[in-house]
N, C-alpha and C. Protein backbone atom coordinates (compact mmCIF):
# COMPACT_ATOMS: atom_id res chain seq x y z
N UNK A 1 102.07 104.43 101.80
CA UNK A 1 100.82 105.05 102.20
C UNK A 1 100.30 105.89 101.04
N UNK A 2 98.75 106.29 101.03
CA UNK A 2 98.47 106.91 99.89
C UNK A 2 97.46 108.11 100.52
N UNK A 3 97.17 109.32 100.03
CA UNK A 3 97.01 110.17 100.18
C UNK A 3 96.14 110.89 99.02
N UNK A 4 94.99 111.81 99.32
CA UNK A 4 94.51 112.49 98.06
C UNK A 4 95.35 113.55 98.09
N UNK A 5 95.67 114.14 96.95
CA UNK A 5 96.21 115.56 96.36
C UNK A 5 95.69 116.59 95.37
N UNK A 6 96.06 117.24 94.77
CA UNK A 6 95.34 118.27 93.77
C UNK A 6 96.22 117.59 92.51
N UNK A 7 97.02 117.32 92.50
CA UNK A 7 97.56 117.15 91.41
C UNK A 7 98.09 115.40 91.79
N UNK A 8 98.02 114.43 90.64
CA UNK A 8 98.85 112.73 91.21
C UNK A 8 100.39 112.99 91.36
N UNK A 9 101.04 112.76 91.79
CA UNK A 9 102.00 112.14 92.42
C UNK A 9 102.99 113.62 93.14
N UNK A 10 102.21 114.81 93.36
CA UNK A 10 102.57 116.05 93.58
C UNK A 10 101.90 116.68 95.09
N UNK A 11 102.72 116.08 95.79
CA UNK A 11 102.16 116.74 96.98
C UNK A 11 102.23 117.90 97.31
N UNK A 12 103.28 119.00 96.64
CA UNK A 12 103.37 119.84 96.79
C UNK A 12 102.33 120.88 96.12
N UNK A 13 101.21 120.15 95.41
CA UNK A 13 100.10 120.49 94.53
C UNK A 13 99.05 120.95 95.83
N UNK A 14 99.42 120.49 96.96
CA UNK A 14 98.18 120.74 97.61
C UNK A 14 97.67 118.75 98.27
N UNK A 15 97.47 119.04 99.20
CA UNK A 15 97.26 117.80 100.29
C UNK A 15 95.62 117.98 100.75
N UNK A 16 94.87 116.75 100.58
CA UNK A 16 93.54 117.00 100.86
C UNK A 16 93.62 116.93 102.20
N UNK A 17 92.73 117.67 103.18
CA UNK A 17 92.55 117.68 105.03
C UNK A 17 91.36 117.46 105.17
N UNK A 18 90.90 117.39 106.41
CA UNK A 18 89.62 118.03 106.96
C UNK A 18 89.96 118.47 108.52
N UNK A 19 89.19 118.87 109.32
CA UNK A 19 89.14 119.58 110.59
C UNK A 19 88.41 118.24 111.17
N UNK A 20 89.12 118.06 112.62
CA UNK A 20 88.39 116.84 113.14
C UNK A 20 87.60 117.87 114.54
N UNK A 21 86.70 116.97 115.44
CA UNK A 21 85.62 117.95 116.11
C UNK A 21 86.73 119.12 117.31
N UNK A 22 87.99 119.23 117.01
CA UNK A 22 88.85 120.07 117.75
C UNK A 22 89.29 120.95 116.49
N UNK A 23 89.32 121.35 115.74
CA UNK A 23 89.22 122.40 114.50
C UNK A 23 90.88 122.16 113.89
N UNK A 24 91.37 120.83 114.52
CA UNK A 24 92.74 120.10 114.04
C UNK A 24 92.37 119.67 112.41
N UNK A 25 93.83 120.46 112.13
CA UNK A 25 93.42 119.87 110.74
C UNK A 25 94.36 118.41 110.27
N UNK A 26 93.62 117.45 109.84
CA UNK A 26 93.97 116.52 109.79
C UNK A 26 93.71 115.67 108.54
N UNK A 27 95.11 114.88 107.89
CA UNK A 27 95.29 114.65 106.88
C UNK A 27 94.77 113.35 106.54
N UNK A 28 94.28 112.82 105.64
CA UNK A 28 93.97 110.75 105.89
C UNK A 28 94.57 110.36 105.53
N UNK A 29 95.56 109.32 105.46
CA UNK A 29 96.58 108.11 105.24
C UNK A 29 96.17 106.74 104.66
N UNK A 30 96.13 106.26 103.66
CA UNK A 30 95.59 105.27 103.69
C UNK A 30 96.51 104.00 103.45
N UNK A 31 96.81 102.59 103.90
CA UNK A 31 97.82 101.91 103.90
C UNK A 31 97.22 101.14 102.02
N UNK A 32 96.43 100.64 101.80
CA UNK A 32 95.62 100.05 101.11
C UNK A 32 95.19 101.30 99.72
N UNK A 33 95.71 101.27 98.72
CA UNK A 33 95.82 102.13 97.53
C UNK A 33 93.81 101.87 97.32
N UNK A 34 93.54 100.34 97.46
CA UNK A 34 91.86 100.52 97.09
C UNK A 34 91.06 101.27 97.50
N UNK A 35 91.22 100.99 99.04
CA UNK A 35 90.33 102.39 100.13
C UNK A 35 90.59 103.81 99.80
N UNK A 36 91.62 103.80 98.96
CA UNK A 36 92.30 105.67 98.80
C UNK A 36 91.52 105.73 97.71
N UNK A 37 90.94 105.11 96.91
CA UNK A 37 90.19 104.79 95.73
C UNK A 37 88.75 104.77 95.71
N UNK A 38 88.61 104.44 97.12
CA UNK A 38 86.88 104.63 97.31
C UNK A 38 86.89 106.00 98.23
N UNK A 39 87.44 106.25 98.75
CA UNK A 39 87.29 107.61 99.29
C UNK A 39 87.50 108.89 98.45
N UNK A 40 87.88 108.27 97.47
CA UNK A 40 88.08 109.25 96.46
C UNK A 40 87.13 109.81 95.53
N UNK A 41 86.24 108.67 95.56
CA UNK A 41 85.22 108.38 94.96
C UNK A 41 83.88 108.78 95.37
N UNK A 42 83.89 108.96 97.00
CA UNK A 42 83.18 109.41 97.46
C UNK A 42 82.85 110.96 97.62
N UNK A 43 84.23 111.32 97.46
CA UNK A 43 84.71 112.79 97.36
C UNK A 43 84.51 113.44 96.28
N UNK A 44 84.18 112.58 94.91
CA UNK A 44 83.85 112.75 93.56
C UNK A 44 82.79 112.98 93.49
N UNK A 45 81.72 112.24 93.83
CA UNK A 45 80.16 112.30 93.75
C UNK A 45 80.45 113.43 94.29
N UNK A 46 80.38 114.34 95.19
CA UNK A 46 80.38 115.70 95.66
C UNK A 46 80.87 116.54 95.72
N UNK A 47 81.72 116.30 94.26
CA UNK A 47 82.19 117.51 93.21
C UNK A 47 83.71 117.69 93.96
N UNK A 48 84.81 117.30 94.52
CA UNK A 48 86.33 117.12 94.77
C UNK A 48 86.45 116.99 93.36
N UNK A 49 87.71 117.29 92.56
CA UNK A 49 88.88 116.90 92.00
C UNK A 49 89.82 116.36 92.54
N UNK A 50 89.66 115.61 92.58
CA UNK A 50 91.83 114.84 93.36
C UNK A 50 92.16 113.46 92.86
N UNK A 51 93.57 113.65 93.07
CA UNK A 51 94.32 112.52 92.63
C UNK A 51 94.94 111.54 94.05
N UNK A 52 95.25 110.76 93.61
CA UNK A 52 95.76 109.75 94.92
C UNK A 52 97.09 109.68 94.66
N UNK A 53 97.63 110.08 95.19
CA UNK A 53 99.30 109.78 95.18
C UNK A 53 100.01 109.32 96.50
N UNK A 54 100.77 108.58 96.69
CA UNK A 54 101.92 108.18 97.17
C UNK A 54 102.84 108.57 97.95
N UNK A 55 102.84 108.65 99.35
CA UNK A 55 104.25 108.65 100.45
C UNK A 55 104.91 107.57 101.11
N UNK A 56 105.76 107.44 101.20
CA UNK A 56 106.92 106.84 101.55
C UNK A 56 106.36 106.58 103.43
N UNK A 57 106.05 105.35 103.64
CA UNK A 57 105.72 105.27 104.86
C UNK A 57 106.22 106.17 105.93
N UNK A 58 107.57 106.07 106.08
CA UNK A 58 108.80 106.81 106.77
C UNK A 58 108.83 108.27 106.66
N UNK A 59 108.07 108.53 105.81
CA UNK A 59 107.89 110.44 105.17
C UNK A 59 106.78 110.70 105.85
N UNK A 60 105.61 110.40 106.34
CA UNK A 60 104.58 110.74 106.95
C UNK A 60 104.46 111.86 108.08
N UNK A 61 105.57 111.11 108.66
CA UNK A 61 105.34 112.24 110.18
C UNK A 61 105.84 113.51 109.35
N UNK A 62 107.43 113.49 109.00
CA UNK A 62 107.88 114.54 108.36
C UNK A 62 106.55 115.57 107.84
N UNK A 63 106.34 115.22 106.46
CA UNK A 63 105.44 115.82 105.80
C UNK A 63 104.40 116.35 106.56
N UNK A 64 104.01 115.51 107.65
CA UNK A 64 102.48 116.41 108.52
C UNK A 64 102.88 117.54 109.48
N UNK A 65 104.31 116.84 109.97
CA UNK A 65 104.97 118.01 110.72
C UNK A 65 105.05 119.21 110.61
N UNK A 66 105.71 119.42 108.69
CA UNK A 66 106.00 120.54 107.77
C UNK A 66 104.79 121.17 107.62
N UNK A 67 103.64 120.81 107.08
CA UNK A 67 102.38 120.73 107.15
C UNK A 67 101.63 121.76 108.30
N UNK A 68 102.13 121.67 109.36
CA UNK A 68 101.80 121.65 110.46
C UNK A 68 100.37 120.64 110.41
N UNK A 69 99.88 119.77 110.39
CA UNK A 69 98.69 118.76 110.35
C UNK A 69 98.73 117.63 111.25
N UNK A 70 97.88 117.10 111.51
CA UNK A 70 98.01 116.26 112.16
C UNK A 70 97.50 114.79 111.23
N UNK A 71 97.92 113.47 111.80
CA UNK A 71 97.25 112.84 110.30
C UNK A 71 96.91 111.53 110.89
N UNK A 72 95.68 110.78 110.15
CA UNK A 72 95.56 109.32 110.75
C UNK A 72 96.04 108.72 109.27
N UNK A 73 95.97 106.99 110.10
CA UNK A 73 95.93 106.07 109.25
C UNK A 73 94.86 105.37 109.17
N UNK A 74 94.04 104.95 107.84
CA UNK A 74 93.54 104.00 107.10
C UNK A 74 94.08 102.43 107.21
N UNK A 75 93.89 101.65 107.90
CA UNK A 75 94.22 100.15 107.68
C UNK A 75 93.19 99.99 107.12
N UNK A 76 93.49 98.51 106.25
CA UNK A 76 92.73 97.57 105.37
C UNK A 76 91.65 97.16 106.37
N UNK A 77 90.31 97.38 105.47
CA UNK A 77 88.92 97.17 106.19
C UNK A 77 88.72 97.93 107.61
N UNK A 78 89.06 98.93 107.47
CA UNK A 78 88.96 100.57 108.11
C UNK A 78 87.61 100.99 107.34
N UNK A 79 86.37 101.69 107.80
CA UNK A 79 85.72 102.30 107.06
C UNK A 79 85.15 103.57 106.97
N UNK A 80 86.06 104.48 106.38
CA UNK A 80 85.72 105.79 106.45
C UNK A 80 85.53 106.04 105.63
N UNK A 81 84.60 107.65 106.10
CA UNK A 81 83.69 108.40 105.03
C UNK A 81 84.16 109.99 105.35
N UNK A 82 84.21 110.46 104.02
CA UNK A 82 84.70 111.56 104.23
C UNK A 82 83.43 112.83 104.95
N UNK A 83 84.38 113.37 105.81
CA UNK A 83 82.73 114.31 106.58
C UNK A 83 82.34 115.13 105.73
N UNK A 84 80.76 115.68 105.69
CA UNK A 84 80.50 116.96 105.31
C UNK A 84 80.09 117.71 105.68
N UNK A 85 80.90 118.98 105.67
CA UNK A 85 80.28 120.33 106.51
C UNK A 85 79.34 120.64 106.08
């Protein structure tokens, strides 16, 4: 799974979120490294810095748990846009 961060392959750099319409903060997952690539991109045009890095399918829950976050997944030809407040 792939994930934006503050720093590439450093999650501990900081994990990109957003708040879904319950003020849950929630992480995006993406299965497909390309889509983590256009969302990234989208997040660029409107001034984000981030890198895309890498979790271990099996690490997910963990990490959102620790997190306290809640998190979706991205499947291939999924089409999301990142919200703006």
């Amino acid at each position: 799974m792939y994930l934006l961060t503050k720093t590439q392959d450093d999650i501990q750099s900081g994990v990109y979120a957003t708040k879904d319409d319950d003020g849950t903060t929630c992480v995006q997952f993406f299965v497909d490294k390309d889509d983590a690539i256009t969302y990234n991109e989208l997040l660029t045009a409107v001034g984000y810095e981030l890198c895309i890095s890498e979790a271990p399918d099996e690490h997910i829950d963990k990490l959102c748990e620790a997190l306290g976050h809640a998190y979706t997944v991205a499947e291939p030809g999924d089409i999301v846009v990142p919200r703006m407040e």
